[in-house]
PDB file of N, CA and C in Angstrom:
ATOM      1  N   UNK A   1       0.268  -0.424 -36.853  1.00  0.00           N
ATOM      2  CA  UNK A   1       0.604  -1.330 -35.773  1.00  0.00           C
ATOM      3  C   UNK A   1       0.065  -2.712 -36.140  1.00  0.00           C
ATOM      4  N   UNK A   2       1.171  -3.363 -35.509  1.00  0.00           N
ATOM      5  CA  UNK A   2       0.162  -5.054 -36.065  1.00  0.00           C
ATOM      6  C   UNK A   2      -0.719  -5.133 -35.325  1.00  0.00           C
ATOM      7  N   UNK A   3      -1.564  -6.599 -35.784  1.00  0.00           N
ATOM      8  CA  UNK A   3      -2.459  -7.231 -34.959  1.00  0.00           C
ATOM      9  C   UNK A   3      -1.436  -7.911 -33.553  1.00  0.00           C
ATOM     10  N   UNK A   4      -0.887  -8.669 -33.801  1.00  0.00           N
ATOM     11  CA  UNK A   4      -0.338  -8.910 -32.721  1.00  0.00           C
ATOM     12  C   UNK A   4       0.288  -7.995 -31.655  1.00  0.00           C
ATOM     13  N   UNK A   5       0.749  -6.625 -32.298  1.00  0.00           N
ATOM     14  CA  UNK A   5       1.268  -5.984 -31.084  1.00  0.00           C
ATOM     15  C   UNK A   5       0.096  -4.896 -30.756  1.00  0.00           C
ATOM     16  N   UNK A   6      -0.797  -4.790 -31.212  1.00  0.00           N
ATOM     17  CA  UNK A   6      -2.276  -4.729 -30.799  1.00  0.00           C
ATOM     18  C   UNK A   6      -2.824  -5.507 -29.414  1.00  0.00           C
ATOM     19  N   UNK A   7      -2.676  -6.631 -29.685  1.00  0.00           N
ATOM     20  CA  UNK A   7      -3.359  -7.459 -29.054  1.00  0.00           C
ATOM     21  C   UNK A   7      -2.264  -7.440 -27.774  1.00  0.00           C
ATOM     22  N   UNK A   8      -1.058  -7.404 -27.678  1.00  0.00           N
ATOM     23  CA  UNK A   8      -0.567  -7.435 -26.238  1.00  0.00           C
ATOM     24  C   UNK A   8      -0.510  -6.317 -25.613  1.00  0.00           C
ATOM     25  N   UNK A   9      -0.924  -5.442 -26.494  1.00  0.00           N
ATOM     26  CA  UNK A   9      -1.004  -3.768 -25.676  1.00  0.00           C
ATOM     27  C   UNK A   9      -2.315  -3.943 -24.956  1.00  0.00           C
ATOM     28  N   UNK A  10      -2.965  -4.184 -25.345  1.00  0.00           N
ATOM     29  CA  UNK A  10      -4.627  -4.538 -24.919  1.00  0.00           C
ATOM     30  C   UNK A  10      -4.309  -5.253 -23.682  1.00  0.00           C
ATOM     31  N   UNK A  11      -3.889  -6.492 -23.450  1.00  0.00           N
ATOM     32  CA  UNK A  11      -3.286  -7.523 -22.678  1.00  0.00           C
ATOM     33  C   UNK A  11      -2.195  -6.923 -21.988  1.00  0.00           C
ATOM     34  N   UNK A  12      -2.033  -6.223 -21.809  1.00  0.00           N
ATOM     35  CA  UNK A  12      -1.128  -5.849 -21.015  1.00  0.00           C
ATOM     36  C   UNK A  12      -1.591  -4.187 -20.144  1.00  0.00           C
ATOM     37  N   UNK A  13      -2.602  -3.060 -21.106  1.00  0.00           N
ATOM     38  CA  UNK A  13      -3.176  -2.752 -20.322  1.00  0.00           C
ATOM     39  C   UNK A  13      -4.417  -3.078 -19.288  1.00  0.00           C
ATOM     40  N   UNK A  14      -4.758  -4.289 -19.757  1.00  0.00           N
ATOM     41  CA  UNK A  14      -5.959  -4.940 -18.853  1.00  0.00           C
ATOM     42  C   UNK A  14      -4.908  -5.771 -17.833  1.00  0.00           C
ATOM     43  N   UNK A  15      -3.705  -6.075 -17.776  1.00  0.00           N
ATOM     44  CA  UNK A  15      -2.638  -6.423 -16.288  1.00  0.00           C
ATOM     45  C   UNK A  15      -3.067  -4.951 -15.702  1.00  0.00           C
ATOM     46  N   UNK A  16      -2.318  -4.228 -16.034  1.00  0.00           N
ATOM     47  CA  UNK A  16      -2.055  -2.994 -15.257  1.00  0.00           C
ATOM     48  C   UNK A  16      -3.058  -2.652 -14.840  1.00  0.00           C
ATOM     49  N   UNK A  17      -4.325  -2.476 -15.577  1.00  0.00           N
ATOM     50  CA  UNK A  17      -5.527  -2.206 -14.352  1.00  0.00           C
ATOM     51  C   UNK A  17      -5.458  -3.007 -13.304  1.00  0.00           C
ATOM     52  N   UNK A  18      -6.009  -4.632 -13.500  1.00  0.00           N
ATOM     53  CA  UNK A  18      -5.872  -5.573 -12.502  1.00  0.00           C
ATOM     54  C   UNK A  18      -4.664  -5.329 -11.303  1.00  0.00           C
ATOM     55  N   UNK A  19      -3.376  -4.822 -11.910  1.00  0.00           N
ATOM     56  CA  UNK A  19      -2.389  -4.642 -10.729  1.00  0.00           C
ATOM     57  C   UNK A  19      -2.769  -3.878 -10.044  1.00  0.00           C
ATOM     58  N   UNK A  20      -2.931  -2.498 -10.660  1.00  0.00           N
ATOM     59  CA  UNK A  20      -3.686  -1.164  -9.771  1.00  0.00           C
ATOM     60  C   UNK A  20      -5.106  -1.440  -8.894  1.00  0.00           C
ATOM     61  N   UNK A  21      -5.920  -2.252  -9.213  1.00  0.00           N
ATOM     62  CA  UNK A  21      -7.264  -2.612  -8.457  1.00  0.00           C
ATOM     63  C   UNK A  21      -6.370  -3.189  -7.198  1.00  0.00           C
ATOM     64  N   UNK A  22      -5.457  -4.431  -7.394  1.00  0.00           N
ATOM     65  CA  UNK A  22      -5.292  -5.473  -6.474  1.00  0.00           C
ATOM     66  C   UNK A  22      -4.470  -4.357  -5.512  1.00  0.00           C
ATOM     67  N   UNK A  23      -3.692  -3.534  -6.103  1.00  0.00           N
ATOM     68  CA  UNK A  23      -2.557  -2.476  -4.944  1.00  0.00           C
ATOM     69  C   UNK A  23      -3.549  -1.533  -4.543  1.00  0.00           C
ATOM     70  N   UNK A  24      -4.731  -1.300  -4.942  1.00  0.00           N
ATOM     71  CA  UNK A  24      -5.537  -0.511  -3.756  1.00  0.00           C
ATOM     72  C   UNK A  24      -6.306  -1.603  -3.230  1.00  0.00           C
ATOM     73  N   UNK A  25      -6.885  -2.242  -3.628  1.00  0.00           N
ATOM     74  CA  UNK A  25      -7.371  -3.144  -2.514  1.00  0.00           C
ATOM     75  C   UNK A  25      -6.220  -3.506  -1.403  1.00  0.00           C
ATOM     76  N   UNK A  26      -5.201  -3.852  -1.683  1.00  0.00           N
ATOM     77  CA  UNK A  26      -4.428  -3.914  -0.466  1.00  0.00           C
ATOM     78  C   UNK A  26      -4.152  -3.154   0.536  1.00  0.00           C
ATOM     79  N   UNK A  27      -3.697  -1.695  -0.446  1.00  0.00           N
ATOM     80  CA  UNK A  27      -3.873  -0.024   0.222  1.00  0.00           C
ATOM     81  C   UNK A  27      -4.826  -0.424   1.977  1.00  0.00           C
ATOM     82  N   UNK A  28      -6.265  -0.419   0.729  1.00  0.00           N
ATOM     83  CA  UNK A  28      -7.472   0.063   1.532  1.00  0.00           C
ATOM     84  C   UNK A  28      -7.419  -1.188   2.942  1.00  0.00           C
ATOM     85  N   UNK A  29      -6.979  -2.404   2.556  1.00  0.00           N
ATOM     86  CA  UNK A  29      -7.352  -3.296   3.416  1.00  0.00           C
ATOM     87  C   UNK A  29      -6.238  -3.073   4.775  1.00  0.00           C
ATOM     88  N   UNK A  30      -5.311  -2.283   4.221  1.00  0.00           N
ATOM     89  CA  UNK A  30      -3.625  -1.963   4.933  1.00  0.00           C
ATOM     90  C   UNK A  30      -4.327  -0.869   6.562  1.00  0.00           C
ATOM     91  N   UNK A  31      -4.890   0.091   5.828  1.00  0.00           N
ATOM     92  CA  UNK A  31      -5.755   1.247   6.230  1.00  0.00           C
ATOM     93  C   UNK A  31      -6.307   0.670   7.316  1.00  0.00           C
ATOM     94  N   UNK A  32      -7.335  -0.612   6.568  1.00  0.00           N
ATOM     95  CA  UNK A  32      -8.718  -1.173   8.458  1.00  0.00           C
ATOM     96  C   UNK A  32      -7.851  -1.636   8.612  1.00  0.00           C
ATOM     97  N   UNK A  33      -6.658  -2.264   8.364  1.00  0.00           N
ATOM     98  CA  UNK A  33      -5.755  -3.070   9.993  1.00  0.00           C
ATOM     99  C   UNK A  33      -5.703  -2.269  10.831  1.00  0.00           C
ATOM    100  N   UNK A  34      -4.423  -1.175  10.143  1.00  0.00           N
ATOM    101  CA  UNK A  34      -4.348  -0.476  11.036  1.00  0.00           C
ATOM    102  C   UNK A  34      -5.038   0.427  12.206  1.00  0.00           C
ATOM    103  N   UNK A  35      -6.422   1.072  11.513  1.00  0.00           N
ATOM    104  CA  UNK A  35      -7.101   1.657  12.248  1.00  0.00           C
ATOM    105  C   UNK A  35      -8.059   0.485  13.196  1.00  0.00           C
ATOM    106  N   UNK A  36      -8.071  -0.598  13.070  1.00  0.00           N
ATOM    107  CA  UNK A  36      -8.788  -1.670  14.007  1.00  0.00           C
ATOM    108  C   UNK A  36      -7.238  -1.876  14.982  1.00  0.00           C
ATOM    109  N   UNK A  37      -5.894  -2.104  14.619  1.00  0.00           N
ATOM    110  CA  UNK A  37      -5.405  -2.467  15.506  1.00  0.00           C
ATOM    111  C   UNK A  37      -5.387  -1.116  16.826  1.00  0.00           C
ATOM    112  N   UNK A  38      -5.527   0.785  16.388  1.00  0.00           N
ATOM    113  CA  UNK A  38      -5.054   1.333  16.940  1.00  0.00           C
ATOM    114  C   UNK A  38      -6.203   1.504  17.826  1.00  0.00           C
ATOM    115  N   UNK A  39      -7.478   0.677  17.295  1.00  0.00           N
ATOM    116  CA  UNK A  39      -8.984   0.789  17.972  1.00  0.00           C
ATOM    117  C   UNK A  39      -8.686   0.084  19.270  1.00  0.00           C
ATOM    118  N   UNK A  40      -8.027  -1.268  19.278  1.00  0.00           N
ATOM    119  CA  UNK A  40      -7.975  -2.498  20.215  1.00  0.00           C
ATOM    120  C   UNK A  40      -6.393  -1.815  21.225  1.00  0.00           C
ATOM    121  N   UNK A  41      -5.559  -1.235  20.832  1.00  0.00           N
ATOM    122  CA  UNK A  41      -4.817  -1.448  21.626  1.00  0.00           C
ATOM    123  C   UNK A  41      -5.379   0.398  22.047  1.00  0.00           C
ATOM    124  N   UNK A  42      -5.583   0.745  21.729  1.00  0.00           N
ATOM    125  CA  UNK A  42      -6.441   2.426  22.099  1.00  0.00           C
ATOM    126  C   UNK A  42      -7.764   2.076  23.594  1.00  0.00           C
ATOM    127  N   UNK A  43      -8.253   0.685  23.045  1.00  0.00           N
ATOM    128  CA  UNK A  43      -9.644   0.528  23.892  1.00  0.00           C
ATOM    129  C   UNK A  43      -8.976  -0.154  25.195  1.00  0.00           C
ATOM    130  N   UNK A  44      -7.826  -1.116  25.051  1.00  0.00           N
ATOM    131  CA  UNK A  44      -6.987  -1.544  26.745  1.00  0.00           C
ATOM    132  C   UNK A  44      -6.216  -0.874  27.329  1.00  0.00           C
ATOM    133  N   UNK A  45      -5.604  -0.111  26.221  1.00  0.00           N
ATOM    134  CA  UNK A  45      -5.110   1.107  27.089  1.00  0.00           C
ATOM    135  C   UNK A  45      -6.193   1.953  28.436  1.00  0.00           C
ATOM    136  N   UNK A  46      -7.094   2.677  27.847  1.00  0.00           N
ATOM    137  CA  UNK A  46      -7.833   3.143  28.067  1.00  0.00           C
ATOM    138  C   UNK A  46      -8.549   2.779  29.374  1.00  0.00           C
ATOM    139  N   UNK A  47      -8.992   1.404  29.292  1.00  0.00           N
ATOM    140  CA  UNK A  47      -9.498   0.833  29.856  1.00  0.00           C
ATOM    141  C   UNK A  47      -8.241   0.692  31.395  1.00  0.00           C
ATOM    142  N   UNK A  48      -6.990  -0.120  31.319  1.00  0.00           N
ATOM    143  CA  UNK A  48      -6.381  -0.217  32.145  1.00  0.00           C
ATOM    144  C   UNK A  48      -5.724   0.864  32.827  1.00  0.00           C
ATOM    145  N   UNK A  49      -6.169   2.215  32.079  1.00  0.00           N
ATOM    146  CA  UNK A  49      -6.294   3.766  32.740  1.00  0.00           C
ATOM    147  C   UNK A  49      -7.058   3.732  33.755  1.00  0.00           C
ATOM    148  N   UNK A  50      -8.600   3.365  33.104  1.00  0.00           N
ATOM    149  CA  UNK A  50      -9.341   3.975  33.606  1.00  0.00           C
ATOM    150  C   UNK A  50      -9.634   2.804  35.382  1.00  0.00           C
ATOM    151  N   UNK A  51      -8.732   1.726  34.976  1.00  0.00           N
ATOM    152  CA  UNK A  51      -8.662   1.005  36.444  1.00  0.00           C
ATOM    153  C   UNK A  51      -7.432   0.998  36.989  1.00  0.00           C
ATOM    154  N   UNK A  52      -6.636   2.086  36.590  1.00  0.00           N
ATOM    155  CA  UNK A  52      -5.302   2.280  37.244  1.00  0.00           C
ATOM    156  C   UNK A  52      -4.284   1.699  37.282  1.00  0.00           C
ATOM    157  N   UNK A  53      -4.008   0.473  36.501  1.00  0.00           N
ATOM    158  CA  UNK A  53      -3.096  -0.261  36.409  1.00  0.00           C
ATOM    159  C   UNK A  53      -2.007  -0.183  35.178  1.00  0.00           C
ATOM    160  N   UNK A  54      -2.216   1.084  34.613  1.00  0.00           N
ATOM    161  CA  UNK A  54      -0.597   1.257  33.812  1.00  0.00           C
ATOM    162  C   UNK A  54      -0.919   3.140  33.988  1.00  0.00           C
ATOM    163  N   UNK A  55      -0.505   3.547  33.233  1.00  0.00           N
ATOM    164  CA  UNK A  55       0.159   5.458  33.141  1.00  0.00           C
ATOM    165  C   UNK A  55      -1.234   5.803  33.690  1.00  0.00           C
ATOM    166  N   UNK A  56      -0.727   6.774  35.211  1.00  0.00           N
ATOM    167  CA  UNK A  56      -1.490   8.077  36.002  1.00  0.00           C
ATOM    168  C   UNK A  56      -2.750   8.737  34.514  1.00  0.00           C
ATOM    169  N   UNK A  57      -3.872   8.503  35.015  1.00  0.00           N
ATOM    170  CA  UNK A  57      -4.841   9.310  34.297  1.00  0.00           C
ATOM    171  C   UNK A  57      -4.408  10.643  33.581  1.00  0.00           C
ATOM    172  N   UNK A  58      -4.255  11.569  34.865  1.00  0.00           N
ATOM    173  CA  UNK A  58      -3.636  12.458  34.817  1.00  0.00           C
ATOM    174  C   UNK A  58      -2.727  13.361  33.526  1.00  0.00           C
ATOM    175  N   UNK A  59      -1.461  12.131  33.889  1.00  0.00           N
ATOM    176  CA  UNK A  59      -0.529  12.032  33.043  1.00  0.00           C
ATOM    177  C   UNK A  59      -0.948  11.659  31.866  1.00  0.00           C
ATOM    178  N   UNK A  60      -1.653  10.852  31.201  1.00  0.00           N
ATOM    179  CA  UNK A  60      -2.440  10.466  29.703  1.00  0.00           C
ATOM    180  C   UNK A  60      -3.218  11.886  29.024  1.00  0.00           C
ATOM    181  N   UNK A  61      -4.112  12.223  29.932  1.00  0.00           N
ATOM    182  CA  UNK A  61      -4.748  13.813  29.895  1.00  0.00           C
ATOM    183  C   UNK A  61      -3.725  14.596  29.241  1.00  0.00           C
ATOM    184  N   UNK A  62      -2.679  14.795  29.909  1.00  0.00           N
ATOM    185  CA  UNK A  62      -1.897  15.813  29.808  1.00  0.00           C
ATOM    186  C   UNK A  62      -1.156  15.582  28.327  1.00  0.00           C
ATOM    187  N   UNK A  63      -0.658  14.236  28.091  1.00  0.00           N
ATOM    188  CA  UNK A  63      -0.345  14.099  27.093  1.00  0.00           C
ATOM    189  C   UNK A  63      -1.009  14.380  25.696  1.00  0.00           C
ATOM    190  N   UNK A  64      -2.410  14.068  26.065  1.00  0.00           N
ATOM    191  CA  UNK A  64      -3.712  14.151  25.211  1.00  0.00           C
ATOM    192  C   UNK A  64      -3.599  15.454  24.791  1.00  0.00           C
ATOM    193  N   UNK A  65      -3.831  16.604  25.714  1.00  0.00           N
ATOM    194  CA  UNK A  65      -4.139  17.501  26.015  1.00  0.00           C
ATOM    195  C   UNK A  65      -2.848  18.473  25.136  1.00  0.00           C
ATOM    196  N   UNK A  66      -1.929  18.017  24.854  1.00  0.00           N
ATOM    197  CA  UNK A  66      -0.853  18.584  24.565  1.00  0.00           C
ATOM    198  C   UNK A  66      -0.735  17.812  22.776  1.00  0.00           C
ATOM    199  N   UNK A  67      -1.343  17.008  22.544  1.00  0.00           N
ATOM    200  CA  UNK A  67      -0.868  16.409  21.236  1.00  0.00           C
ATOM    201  C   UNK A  67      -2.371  16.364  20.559  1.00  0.00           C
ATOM    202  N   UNK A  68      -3.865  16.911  20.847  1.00  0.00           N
ATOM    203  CA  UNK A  68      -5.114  16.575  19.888  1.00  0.00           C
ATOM    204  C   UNK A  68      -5.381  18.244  19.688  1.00  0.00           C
ATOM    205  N   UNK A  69      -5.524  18.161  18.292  1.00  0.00           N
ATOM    206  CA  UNK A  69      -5.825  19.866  18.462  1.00  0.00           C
ATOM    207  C   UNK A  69      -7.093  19.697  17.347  1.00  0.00           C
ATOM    208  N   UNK A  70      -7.655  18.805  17.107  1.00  0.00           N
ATOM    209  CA  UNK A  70      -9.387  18.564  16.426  1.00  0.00           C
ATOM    210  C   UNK A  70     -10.492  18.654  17.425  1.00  0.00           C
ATOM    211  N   UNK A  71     -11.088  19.772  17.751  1.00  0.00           N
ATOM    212  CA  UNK A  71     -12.163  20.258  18.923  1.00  0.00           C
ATOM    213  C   UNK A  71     -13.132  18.372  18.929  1.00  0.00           C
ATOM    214  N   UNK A  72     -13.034  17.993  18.266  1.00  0.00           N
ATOM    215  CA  UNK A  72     -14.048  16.701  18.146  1.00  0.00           C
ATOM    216  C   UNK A  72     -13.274  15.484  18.955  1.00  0.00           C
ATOM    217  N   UNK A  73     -11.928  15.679  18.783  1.00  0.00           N
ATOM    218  CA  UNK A  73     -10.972  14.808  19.572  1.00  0.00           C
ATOM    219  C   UNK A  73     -11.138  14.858  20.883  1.00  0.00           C
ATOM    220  N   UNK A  74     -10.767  16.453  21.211  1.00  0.00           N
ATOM    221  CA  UNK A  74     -10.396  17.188  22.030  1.00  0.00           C
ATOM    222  C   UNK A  74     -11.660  16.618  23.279  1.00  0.00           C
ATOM    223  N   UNK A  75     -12.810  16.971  22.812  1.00  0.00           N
ATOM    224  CA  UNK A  75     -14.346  16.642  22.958  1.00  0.00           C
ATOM    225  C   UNK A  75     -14.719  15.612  24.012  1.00  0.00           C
ATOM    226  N   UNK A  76     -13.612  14.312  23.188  1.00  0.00           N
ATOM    227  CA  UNK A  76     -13.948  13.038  23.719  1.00  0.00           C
ATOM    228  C   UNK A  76     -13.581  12.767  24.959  1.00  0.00           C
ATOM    229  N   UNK A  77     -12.523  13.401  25.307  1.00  0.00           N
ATOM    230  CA  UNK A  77     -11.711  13.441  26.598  1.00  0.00           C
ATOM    231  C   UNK A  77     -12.267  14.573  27.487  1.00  0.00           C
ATOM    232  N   UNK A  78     -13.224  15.356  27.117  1.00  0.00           N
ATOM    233  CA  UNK A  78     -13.592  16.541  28.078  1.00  0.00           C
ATOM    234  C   UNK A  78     -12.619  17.592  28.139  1.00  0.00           C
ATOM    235  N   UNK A  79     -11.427  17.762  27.060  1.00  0.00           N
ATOM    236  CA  UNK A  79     -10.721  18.533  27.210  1.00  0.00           C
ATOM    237  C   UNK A  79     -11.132  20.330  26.801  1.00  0.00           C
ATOM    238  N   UNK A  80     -10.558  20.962  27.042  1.00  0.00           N
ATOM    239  CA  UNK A  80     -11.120  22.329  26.509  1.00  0.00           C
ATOM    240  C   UNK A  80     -10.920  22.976  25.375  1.00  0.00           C
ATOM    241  N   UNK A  81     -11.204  23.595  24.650  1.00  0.00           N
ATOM    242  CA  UNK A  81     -10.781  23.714  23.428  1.00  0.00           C
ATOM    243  C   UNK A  81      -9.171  24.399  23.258  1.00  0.00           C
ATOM    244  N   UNK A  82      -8.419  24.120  22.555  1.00  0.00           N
ATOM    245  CA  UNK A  82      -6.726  24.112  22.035  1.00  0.00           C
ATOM    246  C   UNK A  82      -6.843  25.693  22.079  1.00  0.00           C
ATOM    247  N   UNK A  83      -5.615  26.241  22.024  1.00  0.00           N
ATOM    248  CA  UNK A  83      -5.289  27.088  22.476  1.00  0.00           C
ATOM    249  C   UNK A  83      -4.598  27.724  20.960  1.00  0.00           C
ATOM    250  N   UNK A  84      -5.322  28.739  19.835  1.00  0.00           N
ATOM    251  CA  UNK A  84      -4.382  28.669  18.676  1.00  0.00           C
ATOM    252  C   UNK A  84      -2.828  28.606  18.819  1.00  0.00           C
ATOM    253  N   UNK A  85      -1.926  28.093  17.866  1.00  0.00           N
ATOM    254  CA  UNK A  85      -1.126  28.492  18.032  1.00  0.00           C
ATOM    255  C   UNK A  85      -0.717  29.903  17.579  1.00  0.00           C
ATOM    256  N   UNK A  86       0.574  30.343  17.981  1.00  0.00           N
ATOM    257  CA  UNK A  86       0.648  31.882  17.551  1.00  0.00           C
ATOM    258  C   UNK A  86       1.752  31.745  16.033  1.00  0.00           C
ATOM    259  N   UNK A  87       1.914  32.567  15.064  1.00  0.00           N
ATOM    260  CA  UNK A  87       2.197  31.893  13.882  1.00  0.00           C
ATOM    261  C   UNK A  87       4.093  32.227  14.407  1.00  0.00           C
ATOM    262  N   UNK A  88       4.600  31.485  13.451  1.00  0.00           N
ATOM    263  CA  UNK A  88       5.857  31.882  13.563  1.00  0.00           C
ATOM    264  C   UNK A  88       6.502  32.532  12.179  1.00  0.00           C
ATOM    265  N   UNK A  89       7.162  33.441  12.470  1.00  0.00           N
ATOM    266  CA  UNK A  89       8.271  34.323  11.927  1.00  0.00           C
ATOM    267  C   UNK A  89       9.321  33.770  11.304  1.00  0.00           C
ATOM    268  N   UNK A  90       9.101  33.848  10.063  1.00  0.00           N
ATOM    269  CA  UNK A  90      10.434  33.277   9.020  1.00  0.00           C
ATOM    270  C   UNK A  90      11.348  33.903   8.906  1.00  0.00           C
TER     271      UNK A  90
END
């Protein structure tokens, strides 16, 4: 192999790292948006529950109650523990 096509293989795998660092750093930074935005609109929700001014308590519970099946989730809401499901038949 030459020197020169040496030298751009080199140069060109030191891009591709740099690309791969910069596309997980973005990844990762993609990740806290999201989980900060679902924190903020999770915490007014919540909040304008818990003073009655958008969806019946109730009704949120129930929804909860029907869609968290992580006992730690489950937990946060005072719900009771999930109910296994029963397996299904192929």
């Amino acid at each position: 192999m030459s020197d020169k096509l040496q030298k751009l293989e080199a140069r060109k795998a030191k891009i591709a790292a740099e690309i791969s660092r910069i596309r997980g750093r973005e990844a990762a930074q993609a990740r806290k948006d999201d989980t900060r935005r679902k924190i903020i609109v999770g915490g007014l929700v919540w909040g304008m529950v818990q003073r009655g001014e958008v969806v019946d308590k109730n009704g949120l519970l129930a929804a909860l109650d029907k869609s968290l099946t992580r006992p730690q989730d489950r937990a946060l809401f005072n719900l009771p523990p999930a109910c296994p499901e029963t397996p299904r038949r192929g």
